[in-house]
N, C-alpha and C. Protein backbone atom coordinates (compact mmCIF):
# COMPACT_ATOMS: atom_id res chain seq x y z
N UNK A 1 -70.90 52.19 -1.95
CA UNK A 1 -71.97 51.97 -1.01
C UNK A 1 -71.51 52.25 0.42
N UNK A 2 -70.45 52.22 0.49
CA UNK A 2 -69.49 52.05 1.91
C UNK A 2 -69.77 54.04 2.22
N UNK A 3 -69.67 54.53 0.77
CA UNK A 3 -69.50 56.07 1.82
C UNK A 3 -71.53 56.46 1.99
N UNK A 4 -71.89 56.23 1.02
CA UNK A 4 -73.21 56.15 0.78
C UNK A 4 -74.25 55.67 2.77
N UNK A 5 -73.66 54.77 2.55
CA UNK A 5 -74.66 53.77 4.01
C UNK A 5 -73.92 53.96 5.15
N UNK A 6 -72.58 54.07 4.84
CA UNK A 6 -71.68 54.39 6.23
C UNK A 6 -71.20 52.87 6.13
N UNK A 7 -69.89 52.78 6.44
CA UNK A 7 -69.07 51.29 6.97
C UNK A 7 -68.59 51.06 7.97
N UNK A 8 -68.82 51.69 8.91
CA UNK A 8 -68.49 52.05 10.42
C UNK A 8 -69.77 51.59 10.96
N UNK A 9 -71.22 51.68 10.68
CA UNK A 9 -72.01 50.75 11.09
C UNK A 9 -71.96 49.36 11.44
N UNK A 10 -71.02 48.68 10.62
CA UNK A 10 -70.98 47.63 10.96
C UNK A 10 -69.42 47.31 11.09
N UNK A 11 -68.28 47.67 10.53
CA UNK A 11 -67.26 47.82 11.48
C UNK A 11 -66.78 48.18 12.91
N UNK A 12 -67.61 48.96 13.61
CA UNK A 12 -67.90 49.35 14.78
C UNK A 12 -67.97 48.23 15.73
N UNK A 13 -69.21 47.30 15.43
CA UNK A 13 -70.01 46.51 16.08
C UNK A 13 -68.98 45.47 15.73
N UNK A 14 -68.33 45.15 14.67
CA UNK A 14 -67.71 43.85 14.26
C UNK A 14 -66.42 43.65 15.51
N UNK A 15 -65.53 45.41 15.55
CA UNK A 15 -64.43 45.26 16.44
C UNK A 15 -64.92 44.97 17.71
N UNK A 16 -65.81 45.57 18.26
CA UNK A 16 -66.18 45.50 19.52
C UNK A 16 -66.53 43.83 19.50
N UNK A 17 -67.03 43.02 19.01
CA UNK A 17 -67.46 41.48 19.52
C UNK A 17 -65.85 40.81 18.80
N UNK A 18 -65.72 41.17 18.36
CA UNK A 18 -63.93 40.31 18.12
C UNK A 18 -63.24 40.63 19.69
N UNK A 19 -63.31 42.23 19.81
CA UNK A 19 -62.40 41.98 21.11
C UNK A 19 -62.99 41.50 22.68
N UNK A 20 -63.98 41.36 22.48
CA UNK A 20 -65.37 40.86 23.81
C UNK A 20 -65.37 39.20 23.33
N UNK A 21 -65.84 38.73 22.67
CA UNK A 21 -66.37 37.30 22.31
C UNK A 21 -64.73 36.94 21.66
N UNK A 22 -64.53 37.03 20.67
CA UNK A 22 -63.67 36.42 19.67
C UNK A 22 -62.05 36.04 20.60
N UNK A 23 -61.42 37.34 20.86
CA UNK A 23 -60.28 37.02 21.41
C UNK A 23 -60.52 36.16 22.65
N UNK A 24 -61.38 36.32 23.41
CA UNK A 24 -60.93 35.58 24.77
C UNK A 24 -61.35 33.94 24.42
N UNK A 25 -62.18 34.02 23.29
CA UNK A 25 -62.89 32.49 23.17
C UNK A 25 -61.67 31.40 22.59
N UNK A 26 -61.09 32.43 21.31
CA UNK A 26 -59.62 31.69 21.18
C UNK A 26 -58.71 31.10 22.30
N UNK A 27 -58.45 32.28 23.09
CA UNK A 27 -57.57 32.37 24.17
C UNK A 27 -57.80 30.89 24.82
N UNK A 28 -59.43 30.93 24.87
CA UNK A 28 -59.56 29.76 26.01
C UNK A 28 -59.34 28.11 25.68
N UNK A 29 -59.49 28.10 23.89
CA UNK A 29 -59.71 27.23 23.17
C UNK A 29 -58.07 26.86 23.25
N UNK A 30 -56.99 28.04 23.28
CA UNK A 30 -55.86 27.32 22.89
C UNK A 30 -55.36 26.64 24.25
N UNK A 31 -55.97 27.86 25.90
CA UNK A 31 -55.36 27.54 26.49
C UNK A 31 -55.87 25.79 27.11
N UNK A 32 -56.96 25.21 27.01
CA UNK A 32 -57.48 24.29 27.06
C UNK A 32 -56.97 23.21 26.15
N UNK A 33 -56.52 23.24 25.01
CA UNK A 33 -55.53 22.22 24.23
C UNK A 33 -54.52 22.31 24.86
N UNK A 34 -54.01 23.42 25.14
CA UNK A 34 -52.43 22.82 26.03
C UNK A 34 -52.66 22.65 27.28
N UNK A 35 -53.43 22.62 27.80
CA UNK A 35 -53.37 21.64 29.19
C UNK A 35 -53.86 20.46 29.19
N UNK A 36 -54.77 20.49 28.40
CA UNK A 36 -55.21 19.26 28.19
C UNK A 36 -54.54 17.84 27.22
N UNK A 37 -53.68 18.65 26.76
CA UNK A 37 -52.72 17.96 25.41
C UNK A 37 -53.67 17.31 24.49
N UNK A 38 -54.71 18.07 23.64
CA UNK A 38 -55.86 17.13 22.73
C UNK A 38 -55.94 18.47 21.54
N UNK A 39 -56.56 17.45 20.69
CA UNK A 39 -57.55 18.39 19.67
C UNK A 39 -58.47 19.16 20.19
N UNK A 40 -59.44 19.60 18.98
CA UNK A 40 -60.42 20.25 19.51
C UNK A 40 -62.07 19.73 19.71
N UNK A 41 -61.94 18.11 19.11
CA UNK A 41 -62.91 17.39 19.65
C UNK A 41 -62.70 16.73 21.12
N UNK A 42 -61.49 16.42 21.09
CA UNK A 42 -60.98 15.65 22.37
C UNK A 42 -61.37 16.63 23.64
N UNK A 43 -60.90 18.01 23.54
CA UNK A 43 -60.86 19.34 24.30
C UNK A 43 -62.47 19.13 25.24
N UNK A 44 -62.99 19.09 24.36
CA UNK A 44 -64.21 19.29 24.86
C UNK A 44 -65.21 18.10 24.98
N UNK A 45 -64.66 17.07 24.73
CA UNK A 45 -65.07 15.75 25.26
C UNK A 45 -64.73 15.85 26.31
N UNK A 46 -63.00 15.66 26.81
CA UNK A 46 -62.64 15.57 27.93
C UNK A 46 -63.35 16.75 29.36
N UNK A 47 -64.20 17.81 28.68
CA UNK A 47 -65.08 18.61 29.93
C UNK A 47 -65.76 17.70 30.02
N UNK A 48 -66.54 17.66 29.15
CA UNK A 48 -68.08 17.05 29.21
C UNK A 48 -68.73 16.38 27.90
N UNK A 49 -69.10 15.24 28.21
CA UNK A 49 -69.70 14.23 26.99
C UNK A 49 -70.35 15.37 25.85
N UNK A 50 -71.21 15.85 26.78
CA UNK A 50 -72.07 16.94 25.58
C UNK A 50 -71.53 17.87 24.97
N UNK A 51 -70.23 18.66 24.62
CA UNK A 51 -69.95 19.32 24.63
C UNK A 51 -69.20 19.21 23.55
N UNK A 52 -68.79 17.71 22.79
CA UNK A 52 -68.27 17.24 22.03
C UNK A 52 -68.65 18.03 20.70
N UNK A 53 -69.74 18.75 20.50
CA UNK A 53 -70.35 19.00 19.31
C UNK A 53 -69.62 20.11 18.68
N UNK A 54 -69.25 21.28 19.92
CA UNK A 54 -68.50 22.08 19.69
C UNK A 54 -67.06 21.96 19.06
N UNK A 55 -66.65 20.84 19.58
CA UNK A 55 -65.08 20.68 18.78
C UNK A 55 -65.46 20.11 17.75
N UNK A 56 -66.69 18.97 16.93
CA UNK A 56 -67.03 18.67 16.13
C UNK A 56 -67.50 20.02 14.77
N UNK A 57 -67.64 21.19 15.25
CA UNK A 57 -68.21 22.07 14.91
C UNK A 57 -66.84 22.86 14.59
N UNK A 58 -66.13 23.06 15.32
CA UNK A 58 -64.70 23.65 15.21
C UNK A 58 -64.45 23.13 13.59
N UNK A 59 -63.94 21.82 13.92
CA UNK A 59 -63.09 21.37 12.75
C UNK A 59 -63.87 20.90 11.80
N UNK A 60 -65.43 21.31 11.41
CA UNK A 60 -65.76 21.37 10.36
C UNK A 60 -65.78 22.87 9.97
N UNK A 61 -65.84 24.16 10.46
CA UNK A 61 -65.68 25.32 9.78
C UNK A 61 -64.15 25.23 9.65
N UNK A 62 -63.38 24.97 10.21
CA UNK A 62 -61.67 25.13 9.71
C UNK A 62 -62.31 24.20 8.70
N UNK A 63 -62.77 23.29 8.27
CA UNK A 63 -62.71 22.57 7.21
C UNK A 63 -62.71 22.97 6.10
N UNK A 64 -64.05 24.08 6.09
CA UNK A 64 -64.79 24.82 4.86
C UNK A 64 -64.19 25.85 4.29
N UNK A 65 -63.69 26.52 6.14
CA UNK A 65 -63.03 28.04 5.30
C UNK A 65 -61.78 27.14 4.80
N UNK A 66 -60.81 26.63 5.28
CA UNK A 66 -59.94 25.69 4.67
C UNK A 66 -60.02 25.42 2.64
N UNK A 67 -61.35 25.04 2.50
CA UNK A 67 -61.61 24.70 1.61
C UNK A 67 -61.97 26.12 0.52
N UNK A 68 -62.94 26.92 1.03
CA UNK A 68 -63.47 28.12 0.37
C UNK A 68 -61.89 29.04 0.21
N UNK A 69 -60.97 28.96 0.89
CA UNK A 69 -59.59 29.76 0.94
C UNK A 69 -58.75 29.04 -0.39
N UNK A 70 -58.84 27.65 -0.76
CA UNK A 70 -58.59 26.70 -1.77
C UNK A 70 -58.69 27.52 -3.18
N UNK A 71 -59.78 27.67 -2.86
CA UNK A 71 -60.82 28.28 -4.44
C UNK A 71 -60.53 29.42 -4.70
N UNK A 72 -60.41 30.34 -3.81
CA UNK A 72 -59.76 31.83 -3.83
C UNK A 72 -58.40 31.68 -4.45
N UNK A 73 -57.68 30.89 -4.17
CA UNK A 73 -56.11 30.82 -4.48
C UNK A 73 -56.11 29.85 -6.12
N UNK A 74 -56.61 29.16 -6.46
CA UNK A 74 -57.38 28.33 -7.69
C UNK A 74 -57.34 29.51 -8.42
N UNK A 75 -58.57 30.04 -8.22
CA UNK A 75 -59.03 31.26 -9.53
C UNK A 75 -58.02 32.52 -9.25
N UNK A 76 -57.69 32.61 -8.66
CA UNK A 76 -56.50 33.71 -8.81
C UNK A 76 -55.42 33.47 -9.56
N UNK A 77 -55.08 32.25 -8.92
CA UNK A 77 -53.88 31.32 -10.14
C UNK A 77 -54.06 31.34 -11.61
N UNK A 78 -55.49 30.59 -11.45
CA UNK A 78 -56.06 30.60 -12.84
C UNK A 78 -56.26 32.19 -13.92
N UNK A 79 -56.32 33.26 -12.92
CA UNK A 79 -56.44 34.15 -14.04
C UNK A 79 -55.35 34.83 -13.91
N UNK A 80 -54.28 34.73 -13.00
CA UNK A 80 -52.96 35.13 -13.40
C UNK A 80 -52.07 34.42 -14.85
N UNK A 81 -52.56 32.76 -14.86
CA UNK A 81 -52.15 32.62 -15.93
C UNK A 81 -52.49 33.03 -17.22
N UNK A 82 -54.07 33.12 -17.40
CA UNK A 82 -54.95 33.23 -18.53
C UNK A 82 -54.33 34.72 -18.82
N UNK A 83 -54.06 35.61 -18.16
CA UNK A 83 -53.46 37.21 -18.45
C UNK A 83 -52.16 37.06 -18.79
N UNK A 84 -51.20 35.68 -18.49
CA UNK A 84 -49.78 36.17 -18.49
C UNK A 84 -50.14 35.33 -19.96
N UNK A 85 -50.81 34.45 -20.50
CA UNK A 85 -50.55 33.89 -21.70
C UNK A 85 -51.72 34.69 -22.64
N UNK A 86 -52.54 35.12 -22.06
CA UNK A 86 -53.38 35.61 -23.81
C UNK A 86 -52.76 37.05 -24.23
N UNK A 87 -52.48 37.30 -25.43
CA UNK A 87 -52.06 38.39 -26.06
C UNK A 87 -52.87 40.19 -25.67
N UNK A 88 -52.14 40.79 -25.72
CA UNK A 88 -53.30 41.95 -25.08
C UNK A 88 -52.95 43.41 -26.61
């Protein structure tokens, strides 16, 4: 489908907002924990009361992909064994 529709349609657009949005937003996230010496709820408490949601928001997607990265490594395990033990 990739040569079919083109994959540069949306690879294109993906690099360009990683290096516009993505890198500098990290950048700012790490450089704001180390001055601030906090997490990433604390981070953004310590700006502003409201703002808390965002670090609340942080460390529930590290949570998930955390978790969804779990399952990937699970069933991979799992069918490396099921191949190294069933007869072929």
């Amino acid at each position: 489908m990739i040569q079919k529709w083109g994959g540069g349609s949306f690879l294109f657009p993906f690099i360009i907002m990683m290096i516009t949005v993505g890198a500098p937003a990290l950048l700012v996230e790490s450089m704001l924990g180390q001055m601030l010496q906090s997490g990433p709820l604390d981070v953004w408490l310590k700006l502003h009361p409201v703002l808390g949601g965002i670090g609340v928001t942080s460390m529930f997607s590290a949570y998930v992909i955390g978790i969804y990265y779990i399952i990937i490594v699970a069933w991979s395990l799992f069918y490396r064994v099921v191949v190294k033990l069933s007869k072929i």
